[in-house]
C-alpha atoms as a PDB file:
ATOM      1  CA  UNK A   1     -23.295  10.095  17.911  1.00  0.00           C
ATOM      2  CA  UNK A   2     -21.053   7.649  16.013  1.00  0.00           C
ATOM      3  CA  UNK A   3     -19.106  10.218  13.535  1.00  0.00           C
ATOM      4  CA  UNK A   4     -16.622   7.235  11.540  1.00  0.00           C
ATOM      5  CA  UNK A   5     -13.432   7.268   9.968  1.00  0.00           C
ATOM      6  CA  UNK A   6     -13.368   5.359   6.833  1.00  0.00           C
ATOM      7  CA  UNK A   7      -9.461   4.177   5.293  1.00  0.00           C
ATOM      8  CA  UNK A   8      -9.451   3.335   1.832  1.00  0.00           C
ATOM      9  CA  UNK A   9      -6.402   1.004   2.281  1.00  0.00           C
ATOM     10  CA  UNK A  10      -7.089  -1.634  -0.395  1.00  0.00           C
ATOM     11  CA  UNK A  11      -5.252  -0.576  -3.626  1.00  0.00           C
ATOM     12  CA  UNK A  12      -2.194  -2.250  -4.396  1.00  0.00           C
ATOM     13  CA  UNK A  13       0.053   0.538  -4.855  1.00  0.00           C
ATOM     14  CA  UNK A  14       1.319  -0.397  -7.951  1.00  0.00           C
ATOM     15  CA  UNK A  15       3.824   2.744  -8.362  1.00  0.00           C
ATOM     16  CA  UNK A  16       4.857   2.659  -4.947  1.00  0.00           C
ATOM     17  CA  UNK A  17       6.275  -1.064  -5.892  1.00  0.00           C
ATOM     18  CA  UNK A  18       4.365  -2.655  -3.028  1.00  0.00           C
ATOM     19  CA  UNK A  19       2.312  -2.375  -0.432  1.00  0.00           C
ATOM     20  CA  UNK A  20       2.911   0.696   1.483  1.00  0.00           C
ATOM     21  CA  UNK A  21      -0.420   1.297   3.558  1.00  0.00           C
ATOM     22  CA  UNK A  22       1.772  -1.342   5.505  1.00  0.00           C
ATOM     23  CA  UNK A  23       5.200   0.093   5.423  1.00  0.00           C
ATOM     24  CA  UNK A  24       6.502   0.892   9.191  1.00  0.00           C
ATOM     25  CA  UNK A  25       8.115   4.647   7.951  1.00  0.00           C
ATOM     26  CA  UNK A  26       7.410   5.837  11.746  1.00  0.00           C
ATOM     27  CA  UNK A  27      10.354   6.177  13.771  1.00  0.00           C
ATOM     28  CA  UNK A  28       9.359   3.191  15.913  1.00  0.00           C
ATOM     29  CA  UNK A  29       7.564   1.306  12.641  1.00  0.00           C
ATOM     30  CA  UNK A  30       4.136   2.946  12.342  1.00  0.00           C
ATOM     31  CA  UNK A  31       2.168   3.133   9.496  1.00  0.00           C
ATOM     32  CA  UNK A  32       0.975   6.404   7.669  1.00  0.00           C
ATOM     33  CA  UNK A  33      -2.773   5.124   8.706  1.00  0.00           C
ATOM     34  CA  UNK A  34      -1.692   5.157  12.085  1.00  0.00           C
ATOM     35  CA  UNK A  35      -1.096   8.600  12.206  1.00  0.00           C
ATOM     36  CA  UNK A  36      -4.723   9.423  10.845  1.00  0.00           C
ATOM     37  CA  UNK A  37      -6.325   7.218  13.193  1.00  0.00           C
ATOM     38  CA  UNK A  38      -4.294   8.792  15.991  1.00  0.00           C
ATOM     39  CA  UNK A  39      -5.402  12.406  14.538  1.00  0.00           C
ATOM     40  CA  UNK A  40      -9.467  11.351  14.489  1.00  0.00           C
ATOM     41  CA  UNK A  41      -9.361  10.012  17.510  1.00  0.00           C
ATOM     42  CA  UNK A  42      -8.387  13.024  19.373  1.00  0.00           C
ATOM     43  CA  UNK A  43     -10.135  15.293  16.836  1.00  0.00           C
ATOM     44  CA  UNK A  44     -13.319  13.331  17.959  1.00  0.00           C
ATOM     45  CA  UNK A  45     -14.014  10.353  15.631  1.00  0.00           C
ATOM     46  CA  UNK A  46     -15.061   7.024  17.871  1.00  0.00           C
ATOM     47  CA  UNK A  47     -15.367   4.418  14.786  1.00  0.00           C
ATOM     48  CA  UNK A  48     -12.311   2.781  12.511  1.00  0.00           C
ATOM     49  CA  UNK A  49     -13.532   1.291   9.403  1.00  0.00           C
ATOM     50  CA  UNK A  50     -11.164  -0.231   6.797  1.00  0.00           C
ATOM     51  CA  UNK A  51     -11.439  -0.787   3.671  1.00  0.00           C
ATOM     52  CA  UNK A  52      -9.770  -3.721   2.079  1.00  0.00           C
ATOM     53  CA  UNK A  53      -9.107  -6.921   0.426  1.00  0.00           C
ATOM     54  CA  UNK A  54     -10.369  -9.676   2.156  1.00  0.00           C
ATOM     55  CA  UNK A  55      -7.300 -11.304   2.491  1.00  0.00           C
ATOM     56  CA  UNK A  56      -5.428  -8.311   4.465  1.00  0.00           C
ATOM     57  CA  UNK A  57      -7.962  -8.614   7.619  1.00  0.00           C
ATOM     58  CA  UNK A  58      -5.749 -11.131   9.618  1.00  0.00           C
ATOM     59  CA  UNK A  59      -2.969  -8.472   8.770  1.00  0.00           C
ATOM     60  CA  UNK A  60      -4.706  -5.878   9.559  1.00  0.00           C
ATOM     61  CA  UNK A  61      -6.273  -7.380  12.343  1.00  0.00           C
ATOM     62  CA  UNK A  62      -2.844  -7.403  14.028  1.00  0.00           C
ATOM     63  CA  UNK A  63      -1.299  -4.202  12.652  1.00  0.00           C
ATOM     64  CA  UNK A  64      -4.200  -1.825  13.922  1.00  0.00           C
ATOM     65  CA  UNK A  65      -7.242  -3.327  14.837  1.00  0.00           C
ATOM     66  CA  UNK A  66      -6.662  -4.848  18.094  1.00  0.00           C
ATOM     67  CA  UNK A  67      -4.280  -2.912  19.506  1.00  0.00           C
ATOM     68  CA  UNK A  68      -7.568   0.078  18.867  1.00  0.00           C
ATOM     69  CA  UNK A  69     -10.461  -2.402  20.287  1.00  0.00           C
ATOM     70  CA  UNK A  70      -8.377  -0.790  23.605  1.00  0.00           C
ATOM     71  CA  UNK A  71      -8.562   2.312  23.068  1.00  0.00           C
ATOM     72  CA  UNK A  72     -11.114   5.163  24.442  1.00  0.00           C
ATOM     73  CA  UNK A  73     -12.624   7.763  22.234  1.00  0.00           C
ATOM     74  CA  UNK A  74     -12.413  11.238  22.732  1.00  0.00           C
ATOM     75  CA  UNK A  75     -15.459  11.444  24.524  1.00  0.00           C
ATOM     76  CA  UNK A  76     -15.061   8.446  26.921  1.00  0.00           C
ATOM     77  CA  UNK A  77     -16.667   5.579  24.719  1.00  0.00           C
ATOM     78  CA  UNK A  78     -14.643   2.589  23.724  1.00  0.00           C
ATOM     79  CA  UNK A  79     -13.441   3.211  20.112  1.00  0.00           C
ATOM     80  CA  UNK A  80     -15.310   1.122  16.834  1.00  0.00           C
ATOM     81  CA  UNK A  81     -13.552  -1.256  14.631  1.00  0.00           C
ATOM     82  CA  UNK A  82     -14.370  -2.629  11.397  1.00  0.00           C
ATOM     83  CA  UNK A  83     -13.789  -4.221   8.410  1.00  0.00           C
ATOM     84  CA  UNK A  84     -15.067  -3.552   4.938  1.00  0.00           C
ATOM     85  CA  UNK A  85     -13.650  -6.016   1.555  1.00  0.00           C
ATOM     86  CA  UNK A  86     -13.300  -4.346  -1.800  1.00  0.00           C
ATOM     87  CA  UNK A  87     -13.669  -7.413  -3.952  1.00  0.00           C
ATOM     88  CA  UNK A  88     -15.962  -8.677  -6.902  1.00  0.00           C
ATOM     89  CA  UNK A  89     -18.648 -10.399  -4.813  1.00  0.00           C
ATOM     90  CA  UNK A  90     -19.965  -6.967  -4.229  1.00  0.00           C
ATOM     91  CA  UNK A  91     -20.409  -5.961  -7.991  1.00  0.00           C
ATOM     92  CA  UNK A  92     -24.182  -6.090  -9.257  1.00  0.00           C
ATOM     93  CA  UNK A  93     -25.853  -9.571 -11.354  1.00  0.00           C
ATOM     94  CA  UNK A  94     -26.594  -7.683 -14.097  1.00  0.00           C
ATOM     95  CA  UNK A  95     -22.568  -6.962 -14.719  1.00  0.00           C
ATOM     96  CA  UNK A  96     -20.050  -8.826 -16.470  1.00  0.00           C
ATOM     97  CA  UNK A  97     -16.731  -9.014 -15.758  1.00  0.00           C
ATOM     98  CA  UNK A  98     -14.516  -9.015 -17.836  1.00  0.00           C
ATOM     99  CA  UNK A  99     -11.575 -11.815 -17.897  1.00  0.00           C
ATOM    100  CA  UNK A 100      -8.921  -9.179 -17.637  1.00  0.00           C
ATOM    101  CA  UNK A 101      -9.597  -7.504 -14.488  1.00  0.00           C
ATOM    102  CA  UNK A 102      -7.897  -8.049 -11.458  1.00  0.00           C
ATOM    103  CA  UNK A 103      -8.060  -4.573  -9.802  1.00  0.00           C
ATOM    104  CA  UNK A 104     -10.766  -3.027  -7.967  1.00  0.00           C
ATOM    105  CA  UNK A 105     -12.920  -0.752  -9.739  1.00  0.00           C
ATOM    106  CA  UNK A 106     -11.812   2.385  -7.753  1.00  0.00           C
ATOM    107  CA  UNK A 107     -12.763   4.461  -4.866  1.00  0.00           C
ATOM    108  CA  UNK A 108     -16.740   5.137  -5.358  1.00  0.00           C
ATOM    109  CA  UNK A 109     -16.626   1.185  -5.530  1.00  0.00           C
ATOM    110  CA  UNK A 110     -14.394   1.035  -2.078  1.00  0.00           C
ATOM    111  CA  UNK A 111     -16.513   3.632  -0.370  1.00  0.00           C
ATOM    112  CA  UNK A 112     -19.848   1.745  -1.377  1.00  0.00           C
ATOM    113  CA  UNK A 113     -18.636  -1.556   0.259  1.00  0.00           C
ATOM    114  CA  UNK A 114     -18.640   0.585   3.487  1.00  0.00           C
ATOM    115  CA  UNK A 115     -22.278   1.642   3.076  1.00  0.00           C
ATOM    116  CA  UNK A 116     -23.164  -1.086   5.756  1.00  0.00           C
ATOM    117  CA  UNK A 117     -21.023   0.234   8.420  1.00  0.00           C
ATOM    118  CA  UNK A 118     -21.668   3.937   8.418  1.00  0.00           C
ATOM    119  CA  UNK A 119     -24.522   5.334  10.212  1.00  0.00           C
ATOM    120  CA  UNK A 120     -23.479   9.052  10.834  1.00  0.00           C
ATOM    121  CA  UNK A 121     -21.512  11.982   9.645  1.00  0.00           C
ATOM    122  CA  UNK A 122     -17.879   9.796   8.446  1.00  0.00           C
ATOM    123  CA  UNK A 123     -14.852  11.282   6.402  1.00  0.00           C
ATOM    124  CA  UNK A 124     -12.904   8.535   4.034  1.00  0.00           C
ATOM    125  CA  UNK A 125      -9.146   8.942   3.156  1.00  0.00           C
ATOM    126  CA  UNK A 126      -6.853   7.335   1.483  1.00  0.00           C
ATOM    127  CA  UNK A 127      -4.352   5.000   3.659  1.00  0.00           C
ATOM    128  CA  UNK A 128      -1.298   6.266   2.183  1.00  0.00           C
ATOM    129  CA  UNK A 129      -1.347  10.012   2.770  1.00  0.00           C
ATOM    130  CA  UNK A 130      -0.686  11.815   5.672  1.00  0.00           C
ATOM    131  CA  UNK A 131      -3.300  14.599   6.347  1.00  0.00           C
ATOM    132  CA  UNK A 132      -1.924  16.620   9.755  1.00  0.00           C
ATOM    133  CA  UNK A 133      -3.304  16.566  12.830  1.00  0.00           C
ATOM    134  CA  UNK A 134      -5.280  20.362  12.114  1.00  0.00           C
ATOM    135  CA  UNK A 135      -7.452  18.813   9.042  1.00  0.00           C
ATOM    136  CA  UNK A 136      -9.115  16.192  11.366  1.00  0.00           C
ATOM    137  CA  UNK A 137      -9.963  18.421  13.808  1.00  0.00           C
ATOM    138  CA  UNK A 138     -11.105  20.893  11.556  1.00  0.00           C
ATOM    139  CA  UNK A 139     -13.452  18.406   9.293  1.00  0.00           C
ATOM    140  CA  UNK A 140     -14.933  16.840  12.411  1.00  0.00           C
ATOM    141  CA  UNK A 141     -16.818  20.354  13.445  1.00  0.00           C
ATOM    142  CA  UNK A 142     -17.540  20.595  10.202  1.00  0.00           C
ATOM    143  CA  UNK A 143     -19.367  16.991  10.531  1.00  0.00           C
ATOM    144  CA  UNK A 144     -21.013  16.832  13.220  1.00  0.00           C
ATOM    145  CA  UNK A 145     -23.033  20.566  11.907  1.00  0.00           C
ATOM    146  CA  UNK A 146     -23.220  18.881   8.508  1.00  0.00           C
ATOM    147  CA  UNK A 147     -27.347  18.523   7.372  1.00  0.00           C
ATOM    148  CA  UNK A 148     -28.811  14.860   6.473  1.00  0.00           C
ATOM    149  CA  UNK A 149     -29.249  15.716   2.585  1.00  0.00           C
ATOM    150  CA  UNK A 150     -26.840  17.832   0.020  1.00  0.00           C
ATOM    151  CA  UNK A 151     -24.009  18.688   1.831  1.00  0.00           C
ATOM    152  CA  UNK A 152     -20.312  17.329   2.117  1.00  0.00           C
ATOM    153  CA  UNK A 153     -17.292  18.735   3.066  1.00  0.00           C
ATOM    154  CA  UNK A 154     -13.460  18.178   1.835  1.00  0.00           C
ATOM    155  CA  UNK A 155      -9.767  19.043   3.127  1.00  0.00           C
ATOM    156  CA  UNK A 156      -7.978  20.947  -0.156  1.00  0.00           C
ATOM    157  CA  UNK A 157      -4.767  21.375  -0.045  1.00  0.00           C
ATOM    158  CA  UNK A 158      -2.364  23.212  -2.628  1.00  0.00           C
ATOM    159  CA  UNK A 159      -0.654  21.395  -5.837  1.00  0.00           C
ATOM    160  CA  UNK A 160       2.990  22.678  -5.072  1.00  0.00           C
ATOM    161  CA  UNK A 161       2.640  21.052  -1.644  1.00  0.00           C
ATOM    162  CA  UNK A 162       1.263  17.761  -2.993  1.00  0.00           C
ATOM    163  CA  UNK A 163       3.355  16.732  -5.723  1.00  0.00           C
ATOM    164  CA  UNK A 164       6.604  14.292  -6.148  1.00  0.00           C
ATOM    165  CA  UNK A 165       9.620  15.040  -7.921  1.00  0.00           C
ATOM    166  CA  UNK A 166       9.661  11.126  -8.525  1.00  0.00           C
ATOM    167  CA  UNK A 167       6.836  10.974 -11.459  1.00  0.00           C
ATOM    168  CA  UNK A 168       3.419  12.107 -11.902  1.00  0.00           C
ATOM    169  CA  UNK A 169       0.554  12.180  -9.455  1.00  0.00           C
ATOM    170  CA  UNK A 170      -3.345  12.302  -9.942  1.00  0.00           C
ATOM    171  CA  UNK A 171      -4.957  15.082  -7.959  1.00  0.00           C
ATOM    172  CA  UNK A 172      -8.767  15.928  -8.159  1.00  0.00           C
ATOM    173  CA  UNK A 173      -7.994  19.979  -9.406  1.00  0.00           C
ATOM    174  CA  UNK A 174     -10.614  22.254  -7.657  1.00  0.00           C
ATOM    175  CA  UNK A 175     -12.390  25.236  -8.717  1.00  0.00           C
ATOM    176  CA  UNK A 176     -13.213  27.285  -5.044  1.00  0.00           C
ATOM    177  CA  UNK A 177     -15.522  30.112  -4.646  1.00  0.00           C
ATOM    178  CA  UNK A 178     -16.599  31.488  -1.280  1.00  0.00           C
ATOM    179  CA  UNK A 179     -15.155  28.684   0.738  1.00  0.00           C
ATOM    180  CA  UNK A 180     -17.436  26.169  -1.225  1.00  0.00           C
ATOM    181  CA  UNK A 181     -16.264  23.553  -4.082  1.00  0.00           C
ATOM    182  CA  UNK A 182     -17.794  24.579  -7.341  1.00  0.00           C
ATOM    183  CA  UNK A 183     -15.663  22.039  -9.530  1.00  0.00           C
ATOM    184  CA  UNK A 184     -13.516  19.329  -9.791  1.00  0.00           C
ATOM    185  CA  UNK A 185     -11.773  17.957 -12.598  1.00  0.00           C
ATOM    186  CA  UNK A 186      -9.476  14.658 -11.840  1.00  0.00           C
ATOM    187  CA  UNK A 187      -5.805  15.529 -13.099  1.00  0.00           C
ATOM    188  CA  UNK A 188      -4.269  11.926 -13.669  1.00  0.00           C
ATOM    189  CA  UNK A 189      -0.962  13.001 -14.613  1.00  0.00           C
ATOM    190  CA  UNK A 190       0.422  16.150 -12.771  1.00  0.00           C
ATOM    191  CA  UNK A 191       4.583  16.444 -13.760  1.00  0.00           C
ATOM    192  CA  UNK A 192       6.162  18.539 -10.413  1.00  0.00           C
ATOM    193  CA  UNK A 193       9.301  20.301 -12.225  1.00  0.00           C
ATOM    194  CA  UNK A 194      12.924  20.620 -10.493  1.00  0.00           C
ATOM    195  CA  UNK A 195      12.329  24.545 -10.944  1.00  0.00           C
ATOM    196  CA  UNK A 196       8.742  24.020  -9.223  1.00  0.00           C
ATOM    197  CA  UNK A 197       6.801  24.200 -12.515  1.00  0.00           C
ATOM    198  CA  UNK A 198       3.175  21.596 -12.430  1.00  0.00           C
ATOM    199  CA  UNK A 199       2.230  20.580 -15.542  1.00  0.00           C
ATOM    200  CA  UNK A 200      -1.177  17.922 -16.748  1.00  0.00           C
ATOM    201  CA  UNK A 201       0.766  16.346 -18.926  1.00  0.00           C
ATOM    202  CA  UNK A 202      -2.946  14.823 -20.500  1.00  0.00           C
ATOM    203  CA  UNK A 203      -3.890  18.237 -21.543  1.00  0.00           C
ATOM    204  CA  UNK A 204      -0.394  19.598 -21.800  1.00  0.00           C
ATOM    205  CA  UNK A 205      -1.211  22.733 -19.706  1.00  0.00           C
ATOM    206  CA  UNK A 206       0.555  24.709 -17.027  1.00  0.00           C
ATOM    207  CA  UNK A 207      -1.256  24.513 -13.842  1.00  0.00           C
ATOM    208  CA  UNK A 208      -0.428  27.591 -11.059  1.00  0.00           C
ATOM    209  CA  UNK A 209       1.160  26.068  -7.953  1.00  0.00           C
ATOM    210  CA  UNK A 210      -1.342  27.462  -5.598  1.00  0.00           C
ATOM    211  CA  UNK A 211      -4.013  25.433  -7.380  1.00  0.00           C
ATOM    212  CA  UNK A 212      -6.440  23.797  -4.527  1.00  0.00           C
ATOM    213  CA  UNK A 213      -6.366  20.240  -5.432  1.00  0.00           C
ATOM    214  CA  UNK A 214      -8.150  17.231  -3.387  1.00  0.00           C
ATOM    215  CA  UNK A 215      -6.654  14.098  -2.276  1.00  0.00           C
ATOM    216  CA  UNK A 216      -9.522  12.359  -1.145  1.00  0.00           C
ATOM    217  CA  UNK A 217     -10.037  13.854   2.205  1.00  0.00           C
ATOM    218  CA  UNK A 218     -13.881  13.990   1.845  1.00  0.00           C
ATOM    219  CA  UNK A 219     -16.528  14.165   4.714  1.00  0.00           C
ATOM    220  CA  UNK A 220     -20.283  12.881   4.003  1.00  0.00           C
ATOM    221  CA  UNK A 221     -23.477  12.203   5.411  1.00  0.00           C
ATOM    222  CA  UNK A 222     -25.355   8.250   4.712  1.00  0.00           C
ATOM    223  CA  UNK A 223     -27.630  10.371   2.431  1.00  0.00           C
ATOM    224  CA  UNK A 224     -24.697  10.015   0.022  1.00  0.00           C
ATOM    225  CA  UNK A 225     -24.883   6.301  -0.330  1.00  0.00           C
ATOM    226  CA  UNK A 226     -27.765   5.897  -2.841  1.00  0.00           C
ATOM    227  CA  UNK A 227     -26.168   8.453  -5.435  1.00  0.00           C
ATOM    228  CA  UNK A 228     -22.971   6.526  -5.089  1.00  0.00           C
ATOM    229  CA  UNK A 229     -24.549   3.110  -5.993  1.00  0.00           C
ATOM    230  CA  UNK A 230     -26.518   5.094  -9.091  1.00  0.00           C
ATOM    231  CA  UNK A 231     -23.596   6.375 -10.466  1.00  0.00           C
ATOM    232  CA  UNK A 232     -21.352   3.365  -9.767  1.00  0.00           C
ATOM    233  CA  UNK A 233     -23.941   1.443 -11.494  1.00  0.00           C
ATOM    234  CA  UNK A 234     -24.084   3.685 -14.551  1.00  0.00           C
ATOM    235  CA  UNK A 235     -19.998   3.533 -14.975  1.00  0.00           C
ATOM    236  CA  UNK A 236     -20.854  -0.060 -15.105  1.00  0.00           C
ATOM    237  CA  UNK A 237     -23.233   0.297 -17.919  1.00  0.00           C
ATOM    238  CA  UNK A 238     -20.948   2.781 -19.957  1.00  0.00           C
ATOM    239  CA  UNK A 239     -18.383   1.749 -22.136  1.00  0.00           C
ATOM    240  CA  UNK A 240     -15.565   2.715 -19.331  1.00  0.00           C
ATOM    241  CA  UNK A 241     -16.937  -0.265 -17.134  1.00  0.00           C
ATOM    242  CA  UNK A 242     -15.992  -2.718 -19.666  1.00  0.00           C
ATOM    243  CA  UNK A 243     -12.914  -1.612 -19.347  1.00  0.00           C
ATOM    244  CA  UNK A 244     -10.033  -3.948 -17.564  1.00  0.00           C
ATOM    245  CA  UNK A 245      -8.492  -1.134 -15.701  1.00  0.00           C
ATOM    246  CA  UNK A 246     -10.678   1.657 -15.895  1.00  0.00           C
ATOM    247  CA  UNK A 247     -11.887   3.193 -12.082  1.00  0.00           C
ATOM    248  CA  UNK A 248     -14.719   4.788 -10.945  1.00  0.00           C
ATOM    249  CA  UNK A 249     -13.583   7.598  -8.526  1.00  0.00           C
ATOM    250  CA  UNK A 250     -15.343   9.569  -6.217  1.00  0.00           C
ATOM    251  CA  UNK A 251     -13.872  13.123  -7.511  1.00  0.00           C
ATOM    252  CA  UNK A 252     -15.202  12.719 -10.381  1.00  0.00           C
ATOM    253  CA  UNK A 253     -18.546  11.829  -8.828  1.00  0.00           C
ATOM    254  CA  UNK A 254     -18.637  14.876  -6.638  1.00  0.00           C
ATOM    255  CA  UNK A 255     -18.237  17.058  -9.802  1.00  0.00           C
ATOM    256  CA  UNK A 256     -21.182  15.236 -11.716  1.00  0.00           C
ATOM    257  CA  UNK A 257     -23.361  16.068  -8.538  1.00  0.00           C
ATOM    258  CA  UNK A 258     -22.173  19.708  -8.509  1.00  0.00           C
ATOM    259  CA  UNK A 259     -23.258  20.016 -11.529  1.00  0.00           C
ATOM    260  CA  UNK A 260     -26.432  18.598 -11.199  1.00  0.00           C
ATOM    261  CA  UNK A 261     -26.904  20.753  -8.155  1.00  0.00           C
ATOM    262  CA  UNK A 262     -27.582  17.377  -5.644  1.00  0.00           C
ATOM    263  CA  UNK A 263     -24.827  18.309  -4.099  1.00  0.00           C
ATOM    264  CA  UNK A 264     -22.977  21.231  -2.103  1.00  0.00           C
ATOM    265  CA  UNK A 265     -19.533  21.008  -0.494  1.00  0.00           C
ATOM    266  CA  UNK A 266     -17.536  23.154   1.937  1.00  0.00           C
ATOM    267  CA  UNK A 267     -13.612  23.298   1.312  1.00  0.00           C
ATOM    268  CA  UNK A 268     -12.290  23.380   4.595  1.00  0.00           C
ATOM    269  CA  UNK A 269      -8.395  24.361   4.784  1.00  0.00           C
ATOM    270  CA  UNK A 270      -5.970  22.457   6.855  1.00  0.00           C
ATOM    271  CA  UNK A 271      -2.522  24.802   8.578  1.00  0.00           C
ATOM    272  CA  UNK A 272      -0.656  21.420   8.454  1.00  0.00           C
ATOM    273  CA  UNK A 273       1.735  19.746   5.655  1.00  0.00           C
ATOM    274  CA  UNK A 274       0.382  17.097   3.593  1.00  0.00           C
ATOM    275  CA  UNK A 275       2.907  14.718   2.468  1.00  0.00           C
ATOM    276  CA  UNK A 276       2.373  10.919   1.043  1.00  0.00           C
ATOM    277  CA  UNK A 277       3.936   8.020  -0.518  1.00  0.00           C
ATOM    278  CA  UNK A 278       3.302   7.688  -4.112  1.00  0.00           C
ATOM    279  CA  UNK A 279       6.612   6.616  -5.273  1.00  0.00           C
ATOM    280  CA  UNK A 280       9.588   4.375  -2.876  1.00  0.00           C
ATOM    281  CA  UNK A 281      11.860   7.150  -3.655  1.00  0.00           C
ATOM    282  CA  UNK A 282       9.424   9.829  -1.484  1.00  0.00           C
ATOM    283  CA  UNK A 283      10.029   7.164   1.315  1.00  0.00           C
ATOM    284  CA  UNK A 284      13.080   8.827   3.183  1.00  0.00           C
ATOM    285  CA  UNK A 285      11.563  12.651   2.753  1.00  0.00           C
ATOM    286  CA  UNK A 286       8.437  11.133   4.311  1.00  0.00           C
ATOM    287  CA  UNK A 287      10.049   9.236   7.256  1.00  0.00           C
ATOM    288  CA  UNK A 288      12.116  12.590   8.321  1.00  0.00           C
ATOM    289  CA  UNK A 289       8.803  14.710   8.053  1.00  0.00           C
ATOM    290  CA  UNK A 290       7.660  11.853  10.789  1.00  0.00           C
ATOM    291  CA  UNK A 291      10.699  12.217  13.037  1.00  0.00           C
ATOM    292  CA  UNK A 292      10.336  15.820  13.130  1.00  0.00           C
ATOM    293  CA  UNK A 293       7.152  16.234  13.911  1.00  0.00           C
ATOM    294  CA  UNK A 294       7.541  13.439  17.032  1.00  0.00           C
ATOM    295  CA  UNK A 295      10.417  15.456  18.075  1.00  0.00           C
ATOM    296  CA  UNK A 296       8.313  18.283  18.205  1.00  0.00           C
ATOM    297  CA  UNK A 297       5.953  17.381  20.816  1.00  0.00           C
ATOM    298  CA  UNK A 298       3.261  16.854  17.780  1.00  0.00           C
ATOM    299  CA  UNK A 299       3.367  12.769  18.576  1.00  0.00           C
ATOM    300  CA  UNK A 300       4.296  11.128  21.429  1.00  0.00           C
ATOM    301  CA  UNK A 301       7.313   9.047  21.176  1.00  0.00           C
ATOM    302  CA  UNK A 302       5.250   6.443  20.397  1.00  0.00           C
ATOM    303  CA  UNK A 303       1.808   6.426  18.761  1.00  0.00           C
ATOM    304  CA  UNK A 304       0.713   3.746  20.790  1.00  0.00           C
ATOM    305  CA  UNK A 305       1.724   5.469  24.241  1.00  0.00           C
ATOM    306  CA  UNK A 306      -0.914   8.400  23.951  1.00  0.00           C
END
């Protein structure tokens, strides 16, 4: 069974200042992606598919995907590459767009122009976060026991753990009961305090620190393919769609099919640190968490050795 890892590495990072799903931070220049392909792969994933602009394959290409065209999967097969593009030619005839636009339309729009490649149980990230090597292994037994219809799984991790001193974050902020997501409500401007104090700064509310929040680490079935191109379609149609910067994201997606009842999902919990690049400044912090956990044993000295 094919059971795919699907990197959401087309945004532009526009806070970061650049493009950091390419940044080398590693201490011998990997990427942050390259430490969650490393994780799935010995967690048990055998396919790699990106998601990106059209015009970062060649890049990509040679950052990642030939140096993994080499490599063996966990159980003995050769591992899966491929390439999804985020771009307009994938957006439906009956849509205008409009003049202004020069983003993608967000991540239920990214994870749609992977529908093609997916056949079996997959999880999709985001390129730019570090997840720890526990979460992978722990979402891929979820997986492979996951059925065909209704079900899903995420990784939740805790606000206090997942903010930046360096501005505001948007986390997906989770309501858990029994181990199972019952909602989600996407927080896009979450203030982390010097004195530790999280704040929505669109609702002005306090939010506790040991909040569960989701940062995309979500595991599905193909089953959830159709409801993604129904409700992408619909945020089309609404007056959001005709907006120039406006996204359609996939937390908010999940919530609307909790609610419905289409959908169930299992939070899974993850021992390891999440940490990320939002902002330049988190850059250093992030590149010492790396070095540590390489001196640790957790890596080998070089990604590319093991």
């Amino acid at each position: 069974m094919k059971v795919t890892l699907v990197i959401m590495a087309a945004g532009m990072g526009s806070r970061y200042g650049g493009s950091k799903q390419v940044d080398g931070i590693g201490p011998n220049g990997e990427i942050l992606m390259e430490y969650s392909i490393y994780d799935a792969l010995r967690a048990g994933f055998n396919r790699i598919v990106f998601i990106i602009k059209p015009e970062m394959e060649e890049m990509m290409e040679r950052l990642c995907g030939a140096y993994l065209r080499g490599k063996t999967a966990a159980d003995g097969s050769p591992v899966e590459v491929a390439y999804a593009f985020q771009d307009f030619s994938s957006i439906p005839d009956f849509y205008q767009i409009p003049a202004e636009r020069t983003k993608p339309f967000g991540t239920v729009h990214a994870l749609l122009c992977a529908e093609g490649l997916v056949d079996g149980p997959f999880c999709v990230i985001n390129a730019d976060d570090y997840y720890g090597i526990d979460a992978y292994a722990t979402v891929y037994q979820e997986l492979v026991r996951l059925p065909e219809q209704g079900r899903g799984t995420m990784v939740g991790y805790l606000l206090k753990n997942t903010a930046s001193l360096h501005g505001t974050v948007s986390r997906g902020v989770c309501t858990v009961e029994n181990g199972c997501l019952r909602s989600i409500r996407e927080a896009l401007k979450i203030q982390l305090y010097p004195d530790g104090a999280l704040r929505d700064l669109d609702t002005d509310t306090a939010l506790d620190p040991d909040t569960v929040v989701s940062i995309n680490f979500w595991g599905f079935t193909p089953s959830i393919f159709p409801e993604l191109r129904t409700y992408f379609h619909d945020f089309l149609r609404s007056e959001a769609g005709q907006q120039p910067k406006a996204e359609c994201l996939l937390p908010v997606m999940v919530g609307e099919q909790l609610h419905s009842g289409k959908l169930e999902v299992s939070v899974l919990h993850s021992a390891d640190r999440w940490f990320g690049m939002t902002y330049r400044e988190d850059r250093e912090s992030v590149a010492e968490e790396l070095r540590k956990l390489h001196a640790a044993g957790a890596y080998p000295a070089t990604l590319r050795e093991g």
